[in-house]
PDB file of N, CA and C in Angstrom:
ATOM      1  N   UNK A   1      13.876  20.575   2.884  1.00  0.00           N
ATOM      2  CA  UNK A   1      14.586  19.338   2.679  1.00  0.00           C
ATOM      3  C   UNK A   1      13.603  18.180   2.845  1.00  0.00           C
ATOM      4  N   UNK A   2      13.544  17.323   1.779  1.00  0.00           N
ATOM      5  CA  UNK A   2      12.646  16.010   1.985  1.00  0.00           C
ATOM      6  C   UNK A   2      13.376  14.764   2.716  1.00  0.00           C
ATOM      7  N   UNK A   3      12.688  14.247   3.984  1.00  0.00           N
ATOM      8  CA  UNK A   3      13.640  13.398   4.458  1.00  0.00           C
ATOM      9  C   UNK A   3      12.783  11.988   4.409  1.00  0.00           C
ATOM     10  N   UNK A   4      13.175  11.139   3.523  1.00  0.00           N
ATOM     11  CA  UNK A   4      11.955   9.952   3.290  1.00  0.00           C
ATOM     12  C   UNK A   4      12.407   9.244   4.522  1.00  0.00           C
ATOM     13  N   UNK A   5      11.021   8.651   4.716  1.00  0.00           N
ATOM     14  CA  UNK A   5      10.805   7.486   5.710  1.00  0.00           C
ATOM     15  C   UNK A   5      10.714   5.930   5.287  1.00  0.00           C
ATOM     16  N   UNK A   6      11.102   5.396   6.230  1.00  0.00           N
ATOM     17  CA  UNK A   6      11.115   3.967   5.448  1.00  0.00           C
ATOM     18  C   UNK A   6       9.495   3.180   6.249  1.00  0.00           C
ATOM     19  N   UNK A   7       8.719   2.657   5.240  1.00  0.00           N
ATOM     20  CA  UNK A   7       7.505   2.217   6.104  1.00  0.00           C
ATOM     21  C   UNK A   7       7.186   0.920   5.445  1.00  0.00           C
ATOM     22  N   UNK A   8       6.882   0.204   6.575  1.00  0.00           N
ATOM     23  CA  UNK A   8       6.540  -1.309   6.204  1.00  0.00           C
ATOM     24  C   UNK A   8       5.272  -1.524   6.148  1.00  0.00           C
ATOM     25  N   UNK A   9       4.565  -1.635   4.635  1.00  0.00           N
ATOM     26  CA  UNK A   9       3.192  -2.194   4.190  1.00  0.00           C
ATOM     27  C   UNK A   9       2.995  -3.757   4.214  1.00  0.00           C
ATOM     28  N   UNK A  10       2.109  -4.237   4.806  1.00  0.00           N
ATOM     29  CA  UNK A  10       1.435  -5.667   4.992  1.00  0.00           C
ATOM     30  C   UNK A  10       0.242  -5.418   4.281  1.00  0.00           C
ATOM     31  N   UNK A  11      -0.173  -6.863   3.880  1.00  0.00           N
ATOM     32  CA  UNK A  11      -1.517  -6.990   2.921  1.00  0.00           C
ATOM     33  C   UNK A  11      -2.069  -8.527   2.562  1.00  0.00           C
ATOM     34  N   UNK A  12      -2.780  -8.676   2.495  1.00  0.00           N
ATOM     35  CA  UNK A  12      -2.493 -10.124   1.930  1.00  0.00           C
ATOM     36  C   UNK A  12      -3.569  -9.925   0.571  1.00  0.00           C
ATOM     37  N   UNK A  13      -3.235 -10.827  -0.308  1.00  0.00           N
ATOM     38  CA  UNK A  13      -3.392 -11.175  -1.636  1.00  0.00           C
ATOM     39  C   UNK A  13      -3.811 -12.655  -1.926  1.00  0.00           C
ATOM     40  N   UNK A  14      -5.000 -12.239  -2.288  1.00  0.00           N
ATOM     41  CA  UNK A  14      -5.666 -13.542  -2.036  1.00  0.00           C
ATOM     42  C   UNK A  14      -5.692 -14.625  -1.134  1.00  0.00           C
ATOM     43  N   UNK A  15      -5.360 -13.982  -0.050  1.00  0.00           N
ATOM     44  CA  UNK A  15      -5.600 -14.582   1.245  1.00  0.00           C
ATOM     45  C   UNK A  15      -4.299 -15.103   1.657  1.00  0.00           C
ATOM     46  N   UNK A  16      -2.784 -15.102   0.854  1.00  0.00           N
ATOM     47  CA  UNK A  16      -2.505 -15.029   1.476  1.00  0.00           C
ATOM     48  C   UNK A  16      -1.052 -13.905   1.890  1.00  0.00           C
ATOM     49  N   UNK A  17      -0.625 -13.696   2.883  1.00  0.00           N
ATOM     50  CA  UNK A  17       0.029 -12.315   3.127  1.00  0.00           C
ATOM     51  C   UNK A  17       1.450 -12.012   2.796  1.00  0.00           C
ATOM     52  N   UNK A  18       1.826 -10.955   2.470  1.00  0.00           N
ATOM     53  CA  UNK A  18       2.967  -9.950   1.590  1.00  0.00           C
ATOM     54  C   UNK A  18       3.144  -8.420   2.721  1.00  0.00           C
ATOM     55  N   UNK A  19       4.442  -8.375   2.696  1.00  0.00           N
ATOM     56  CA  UNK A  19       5.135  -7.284   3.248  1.00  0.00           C
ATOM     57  C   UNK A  19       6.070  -6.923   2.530  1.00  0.00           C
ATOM     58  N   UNK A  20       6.457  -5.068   2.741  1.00  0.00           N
ATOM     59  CA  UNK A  20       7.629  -4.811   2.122  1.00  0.00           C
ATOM     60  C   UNK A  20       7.740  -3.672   2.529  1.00  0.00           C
ATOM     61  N   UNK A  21       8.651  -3.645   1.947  1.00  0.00           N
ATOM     62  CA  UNK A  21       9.245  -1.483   2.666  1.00  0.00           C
ATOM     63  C   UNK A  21       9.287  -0.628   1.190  1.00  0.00           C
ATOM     64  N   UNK A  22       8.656   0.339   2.029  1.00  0.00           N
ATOM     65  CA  UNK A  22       8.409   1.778   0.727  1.00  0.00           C
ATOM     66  C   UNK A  22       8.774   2.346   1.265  1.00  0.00           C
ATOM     67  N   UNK A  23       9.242   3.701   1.075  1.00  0.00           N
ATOM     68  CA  UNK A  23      10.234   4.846   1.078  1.00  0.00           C
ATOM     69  C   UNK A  23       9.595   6.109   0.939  1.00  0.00           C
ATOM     70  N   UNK A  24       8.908   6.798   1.222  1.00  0.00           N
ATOM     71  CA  UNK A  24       8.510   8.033   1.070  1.00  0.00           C
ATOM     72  C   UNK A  24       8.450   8.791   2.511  1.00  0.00           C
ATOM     73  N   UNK A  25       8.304  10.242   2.001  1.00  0.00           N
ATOM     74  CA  UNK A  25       8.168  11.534   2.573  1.00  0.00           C
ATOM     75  C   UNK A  25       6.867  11.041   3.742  1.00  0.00           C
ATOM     76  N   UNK A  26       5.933  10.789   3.088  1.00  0.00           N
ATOM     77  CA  UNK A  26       4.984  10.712   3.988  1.00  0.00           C
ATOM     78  C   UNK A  26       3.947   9.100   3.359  1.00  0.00           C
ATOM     79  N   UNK A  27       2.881   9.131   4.655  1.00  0.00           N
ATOM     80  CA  UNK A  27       2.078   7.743   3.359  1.00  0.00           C
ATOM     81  C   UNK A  27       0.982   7.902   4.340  1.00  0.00           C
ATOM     82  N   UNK A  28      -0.265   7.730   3.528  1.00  0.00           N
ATOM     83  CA  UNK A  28      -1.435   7.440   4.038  1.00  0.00           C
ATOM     84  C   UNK A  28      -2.112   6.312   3.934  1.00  0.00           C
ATOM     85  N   UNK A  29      -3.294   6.058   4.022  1.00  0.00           N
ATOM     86  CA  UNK A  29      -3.905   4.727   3.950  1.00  0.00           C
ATOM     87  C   UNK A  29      -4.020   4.180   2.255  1.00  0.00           C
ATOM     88  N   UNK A  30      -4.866   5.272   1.537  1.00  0.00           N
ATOM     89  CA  UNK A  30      -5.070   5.023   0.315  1.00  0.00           C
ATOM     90  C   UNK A  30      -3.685   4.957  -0.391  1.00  0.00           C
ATOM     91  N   UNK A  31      -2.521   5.980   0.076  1.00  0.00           N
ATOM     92  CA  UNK A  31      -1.325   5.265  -0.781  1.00  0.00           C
ATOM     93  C   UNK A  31      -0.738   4.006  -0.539  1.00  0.00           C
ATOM     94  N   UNK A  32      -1.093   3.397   0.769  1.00  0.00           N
ATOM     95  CA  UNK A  32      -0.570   2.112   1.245  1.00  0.00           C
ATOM     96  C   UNK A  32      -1.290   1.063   0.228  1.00  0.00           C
ATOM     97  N   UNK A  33      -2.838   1.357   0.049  1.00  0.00           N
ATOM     98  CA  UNK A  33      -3.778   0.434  -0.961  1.00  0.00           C
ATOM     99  C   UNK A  33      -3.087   0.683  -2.713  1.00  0.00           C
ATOM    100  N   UNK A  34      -2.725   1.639  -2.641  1.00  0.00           N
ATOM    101  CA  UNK A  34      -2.065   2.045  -4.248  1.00  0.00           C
ATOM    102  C   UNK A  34      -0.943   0.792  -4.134  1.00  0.00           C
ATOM    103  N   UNK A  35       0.397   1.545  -3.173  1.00  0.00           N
ATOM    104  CA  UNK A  35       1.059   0.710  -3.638  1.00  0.00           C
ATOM    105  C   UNK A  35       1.397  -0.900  -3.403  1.00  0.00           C
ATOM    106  N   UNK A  36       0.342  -1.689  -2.486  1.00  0.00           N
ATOM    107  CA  UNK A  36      -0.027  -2.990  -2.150  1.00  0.00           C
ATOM    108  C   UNK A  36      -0.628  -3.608  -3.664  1.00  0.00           C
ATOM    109  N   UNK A  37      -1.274  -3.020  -4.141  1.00  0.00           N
ATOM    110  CA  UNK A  37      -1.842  -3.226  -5.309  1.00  0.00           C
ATOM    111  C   UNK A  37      -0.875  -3.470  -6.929  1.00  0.00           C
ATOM    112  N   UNK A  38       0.158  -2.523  -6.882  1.00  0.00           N
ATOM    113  CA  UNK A  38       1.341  -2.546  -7.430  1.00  0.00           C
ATOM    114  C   UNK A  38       2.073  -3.701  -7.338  1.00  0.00           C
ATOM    115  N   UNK A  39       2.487  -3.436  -5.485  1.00  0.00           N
ATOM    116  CA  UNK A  39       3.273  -4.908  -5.461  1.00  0.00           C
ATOM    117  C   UNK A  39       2.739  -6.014  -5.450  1.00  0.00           C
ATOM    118  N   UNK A  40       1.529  -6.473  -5.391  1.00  0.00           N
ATOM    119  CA  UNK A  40       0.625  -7.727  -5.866  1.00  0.00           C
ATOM    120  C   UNK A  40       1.369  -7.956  -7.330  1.00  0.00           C
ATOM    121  N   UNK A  41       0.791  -6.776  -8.573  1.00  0.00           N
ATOM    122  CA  UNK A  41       1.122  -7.122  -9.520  1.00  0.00           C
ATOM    123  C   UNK A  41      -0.204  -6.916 -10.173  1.00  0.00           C
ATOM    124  N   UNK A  42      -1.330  -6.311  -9.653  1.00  0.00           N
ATOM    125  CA  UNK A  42      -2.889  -6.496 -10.354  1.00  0.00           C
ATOM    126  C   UNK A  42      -3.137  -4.407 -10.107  1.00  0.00           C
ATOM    127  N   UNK A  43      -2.160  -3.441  -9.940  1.00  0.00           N
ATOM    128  CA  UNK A  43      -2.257  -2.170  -9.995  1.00  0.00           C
ATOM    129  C   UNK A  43      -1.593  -1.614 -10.793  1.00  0.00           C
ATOM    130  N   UNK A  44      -1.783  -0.128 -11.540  1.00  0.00           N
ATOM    131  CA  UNK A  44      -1.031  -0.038 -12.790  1.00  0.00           C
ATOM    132  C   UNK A  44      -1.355   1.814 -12.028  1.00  0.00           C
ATOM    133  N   UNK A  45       0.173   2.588 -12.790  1.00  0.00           N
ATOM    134  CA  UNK A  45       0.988   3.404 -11.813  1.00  0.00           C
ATOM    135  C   UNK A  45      -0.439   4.536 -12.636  1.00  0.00           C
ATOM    136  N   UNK A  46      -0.978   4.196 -13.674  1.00  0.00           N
ATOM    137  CA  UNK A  46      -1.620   5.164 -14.045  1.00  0.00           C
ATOM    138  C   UNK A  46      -3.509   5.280 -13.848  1.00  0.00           C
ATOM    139  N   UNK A  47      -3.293   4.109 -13.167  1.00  0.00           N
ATOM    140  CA  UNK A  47      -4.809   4.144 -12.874  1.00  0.00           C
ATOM    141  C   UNK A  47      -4.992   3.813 -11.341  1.00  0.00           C
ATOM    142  N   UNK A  48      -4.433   4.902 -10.190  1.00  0.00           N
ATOM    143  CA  UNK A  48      -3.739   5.498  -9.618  1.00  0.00           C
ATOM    144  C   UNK A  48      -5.001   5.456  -7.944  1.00  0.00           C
ATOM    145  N   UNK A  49      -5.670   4.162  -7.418  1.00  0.00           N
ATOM    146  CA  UNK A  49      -6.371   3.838  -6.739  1.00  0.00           C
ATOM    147  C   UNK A  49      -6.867   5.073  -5.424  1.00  0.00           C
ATOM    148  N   UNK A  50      -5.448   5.503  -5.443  1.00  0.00           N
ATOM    149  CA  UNK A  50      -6.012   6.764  -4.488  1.00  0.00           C
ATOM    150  C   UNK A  50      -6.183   7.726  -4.685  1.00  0.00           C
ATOM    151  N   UNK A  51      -6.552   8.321  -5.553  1.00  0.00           N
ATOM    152  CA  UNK A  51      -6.672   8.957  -6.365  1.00  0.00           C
ATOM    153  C   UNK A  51      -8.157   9.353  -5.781  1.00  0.00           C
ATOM    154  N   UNK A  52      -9.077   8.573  -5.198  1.00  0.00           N
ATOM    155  CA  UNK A  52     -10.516   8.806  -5.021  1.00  0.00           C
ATOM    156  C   UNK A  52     -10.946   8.243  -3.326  1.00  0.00           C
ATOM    157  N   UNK A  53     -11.900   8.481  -2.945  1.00  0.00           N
ATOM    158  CA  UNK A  53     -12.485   8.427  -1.711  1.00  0.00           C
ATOM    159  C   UNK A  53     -11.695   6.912  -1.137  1.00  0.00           C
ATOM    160  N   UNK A  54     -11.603   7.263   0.308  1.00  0.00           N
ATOM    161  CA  UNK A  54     -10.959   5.750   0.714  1.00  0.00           C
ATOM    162  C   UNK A  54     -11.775   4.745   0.719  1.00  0.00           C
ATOM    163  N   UNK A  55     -12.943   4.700   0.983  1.00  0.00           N
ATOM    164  CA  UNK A  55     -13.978   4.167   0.755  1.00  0.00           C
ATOM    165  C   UNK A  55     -13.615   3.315  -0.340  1.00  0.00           C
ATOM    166  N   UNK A  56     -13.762   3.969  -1.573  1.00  0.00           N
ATOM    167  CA  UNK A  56     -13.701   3.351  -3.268  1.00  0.00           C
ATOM    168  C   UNK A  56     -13.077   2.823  -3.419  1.00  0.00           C
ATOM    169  N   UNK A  57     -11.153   3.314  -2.601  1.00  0.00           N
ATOM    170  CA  UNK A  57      -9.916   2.767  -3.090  1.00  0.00           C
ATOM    171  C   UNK A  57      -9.999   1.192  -2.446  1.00  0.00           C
ATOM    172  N   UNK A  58     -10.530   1.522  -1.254  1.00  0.00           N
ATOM    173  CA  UNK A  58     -10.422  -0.138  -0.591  1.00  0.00           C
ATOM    174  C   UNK A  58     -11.363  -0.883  -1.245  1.00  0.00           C
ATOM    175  N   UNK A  59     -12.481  -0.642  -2.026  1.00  0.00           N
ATOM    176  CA  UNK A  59     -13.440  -1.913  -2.449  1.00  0.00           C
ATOM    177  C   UNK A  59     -12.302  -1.975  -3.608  1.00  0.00           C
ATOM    178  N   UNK A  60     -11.869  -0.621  -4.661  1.00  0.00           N
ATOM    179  CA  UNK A  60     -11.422  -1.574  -6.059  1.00  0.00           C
ATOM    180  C   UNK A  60      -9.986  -2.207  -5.844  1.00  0.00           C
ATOM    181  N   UNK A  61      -9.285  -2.431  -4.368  1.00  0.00           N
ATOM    182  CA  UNK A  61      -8.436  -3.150  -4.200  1.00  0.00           C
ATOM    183  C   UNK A  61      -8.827  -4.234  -4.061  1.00  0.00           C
ATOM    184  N   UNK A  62     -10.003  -4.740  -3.390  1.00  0.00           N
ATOM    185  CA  UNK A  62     -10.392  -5.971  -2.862  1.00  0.00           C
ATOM    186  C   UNK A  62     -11.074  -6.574  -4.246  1.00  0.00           C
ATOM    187  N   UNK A  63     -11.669  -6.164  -5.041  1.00  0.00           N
ATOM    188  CA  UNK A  63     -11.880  -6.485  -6.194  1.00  0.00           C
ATOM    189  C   UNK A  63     -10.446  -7.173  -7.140  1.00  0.00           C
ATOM    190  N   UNK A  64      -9.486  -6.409  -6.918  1.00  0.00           N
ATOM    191  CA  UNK A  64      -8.098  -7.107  -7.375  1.00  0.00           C
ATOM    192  C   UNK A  64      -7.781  -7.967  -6.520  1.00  0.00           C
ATOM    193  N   UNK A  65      -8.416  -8.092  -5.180  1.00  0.00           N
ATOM    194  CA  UNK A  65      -7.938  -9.556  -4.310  1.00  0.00           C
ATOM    195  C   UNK A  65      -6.584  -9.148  -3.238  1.00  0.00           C
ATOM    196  N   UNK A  66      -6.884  -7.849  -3.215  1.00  0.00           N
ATOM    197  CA  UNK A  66      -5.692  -7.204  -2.078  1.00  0.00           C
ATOM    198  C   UNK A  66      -7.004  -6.970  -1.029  1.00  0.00           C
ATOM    199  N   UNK A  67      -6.556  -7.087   0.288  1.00  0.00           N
ATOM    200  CA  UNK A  67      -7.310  -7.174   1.404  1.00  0.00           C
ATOM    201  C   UNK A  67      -6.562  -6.724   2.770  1.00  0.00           C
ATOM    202  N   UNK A  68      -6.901  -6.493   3.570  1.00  0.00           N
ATOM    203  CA  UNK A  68      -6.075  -6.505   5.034  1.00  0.00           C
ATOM    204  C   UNK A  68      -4.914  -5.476   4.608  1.00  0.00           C
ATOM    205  N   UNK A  69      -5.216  -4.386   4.132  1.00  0.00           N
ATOM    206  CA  UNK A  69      -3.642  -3.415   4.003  1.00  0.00           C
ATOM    207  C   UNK A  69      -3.388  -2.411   5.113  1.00  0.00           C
ATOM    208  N   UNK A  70      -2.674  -2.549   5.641  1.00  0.00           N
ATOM    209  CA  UNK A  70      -2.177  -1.406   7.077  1.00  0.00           C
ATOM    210  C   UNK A  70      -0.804  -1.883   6.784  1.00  0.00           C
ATOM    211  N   UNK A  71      -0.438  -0.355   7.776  1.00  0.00           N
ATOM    212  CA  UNK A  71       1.027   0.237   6.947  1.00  0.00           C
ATOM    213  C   UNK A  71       1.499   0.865   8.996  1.00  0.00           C
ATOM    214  N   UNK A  72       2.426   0.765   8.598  1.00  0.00           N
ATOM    215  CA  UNK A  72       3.564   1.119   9.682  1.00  0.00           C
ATOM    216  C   UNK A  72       4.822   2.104   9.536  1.00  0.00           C
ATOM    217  N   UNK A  73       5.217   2.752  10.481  1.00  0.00           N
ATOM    218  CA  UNK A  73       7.016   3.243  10.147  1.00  0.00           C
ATOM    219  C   UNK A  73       7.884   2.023  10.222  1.00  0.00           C
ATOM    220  N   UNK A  74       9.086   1.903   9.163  1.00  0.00           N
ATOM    221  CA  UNK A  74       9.796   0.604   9.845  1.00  0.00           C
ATOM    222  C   UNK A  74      10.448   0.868  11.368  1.00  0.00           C
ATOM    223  N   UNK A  75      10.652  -0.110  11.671  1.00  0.00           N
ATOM    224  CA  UNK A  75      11.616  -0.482  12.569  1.00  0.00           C
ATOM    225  C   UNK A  75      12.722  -0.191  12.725  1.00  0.00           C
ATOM    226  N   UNK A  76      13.354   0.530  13.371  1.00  0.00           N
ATOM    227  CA  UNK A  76      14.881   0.249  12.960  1.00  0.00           C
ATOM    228  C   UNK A  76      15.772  -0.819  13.184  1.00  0.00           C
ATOM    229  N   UNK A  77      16.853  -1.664  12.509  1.00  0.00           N
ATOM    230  CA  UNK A  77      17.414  -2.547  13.440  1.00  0.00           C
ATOM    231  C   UNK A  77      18.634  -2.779  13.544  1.00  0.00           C
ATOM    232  N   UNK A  78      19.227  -2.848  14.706  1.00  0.00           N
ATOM    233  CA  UNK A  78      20.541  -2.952  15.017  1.00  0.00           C
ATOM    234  C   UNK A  78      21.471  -3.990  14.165  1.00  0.00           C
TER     235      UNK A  78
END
C-alpha cells in the first residue's frame, strides 16, 4: 500500500523565497530541486534535473535561479 506524505519544499527564486506542499511516497534532495524548479516555472517534467548526480542537479537549478532548496515533512495542523 502507498501511503503519500505531505512535505513542505522552500526555495527561493531569484532571491526571493517560495514554499509549497508536494505529496509523495517518499522525496529526496534532488527531487525537492526537480520539483522547486517546476514550481518556479523555469523546469520542464521531461528534462528531469534529478535524474543525475546531486552535485549537477543543484548547479543546473541555480543556473535557472532556484537556490536555497530544503524540504521538510509537513506539519500537521489542528
Amino acid at each position: 500500500m502507498n501511503h503519500q506524505t505531505e512535505f513542505e519544499i522552500h526555495y527561493q527564486f531569484n532571491g526571493q523565497p517560495h514554499c509549497f506542499l508536494h505529496q509523495a511516497t517518499q522525496l529526496c534532495q534532488s527531487d525537492a530541486l526537480h520539483c522547486a524548479t517546476l514550481h518556479a516555472g523555469v523546469g520542464t517534467v521531461s528534462g528531469n534535473i534529478s535524474a543525475g548526480p546531486i552535485g549537477v542537479a543543484t548547479l543546473q537549478a541555480k543556473r535557472f535561479g532556484v537556490t536555497q532548496v530544503h524540504w521538510r515533512r509537513a506539519s500537521l495542523q489542528a
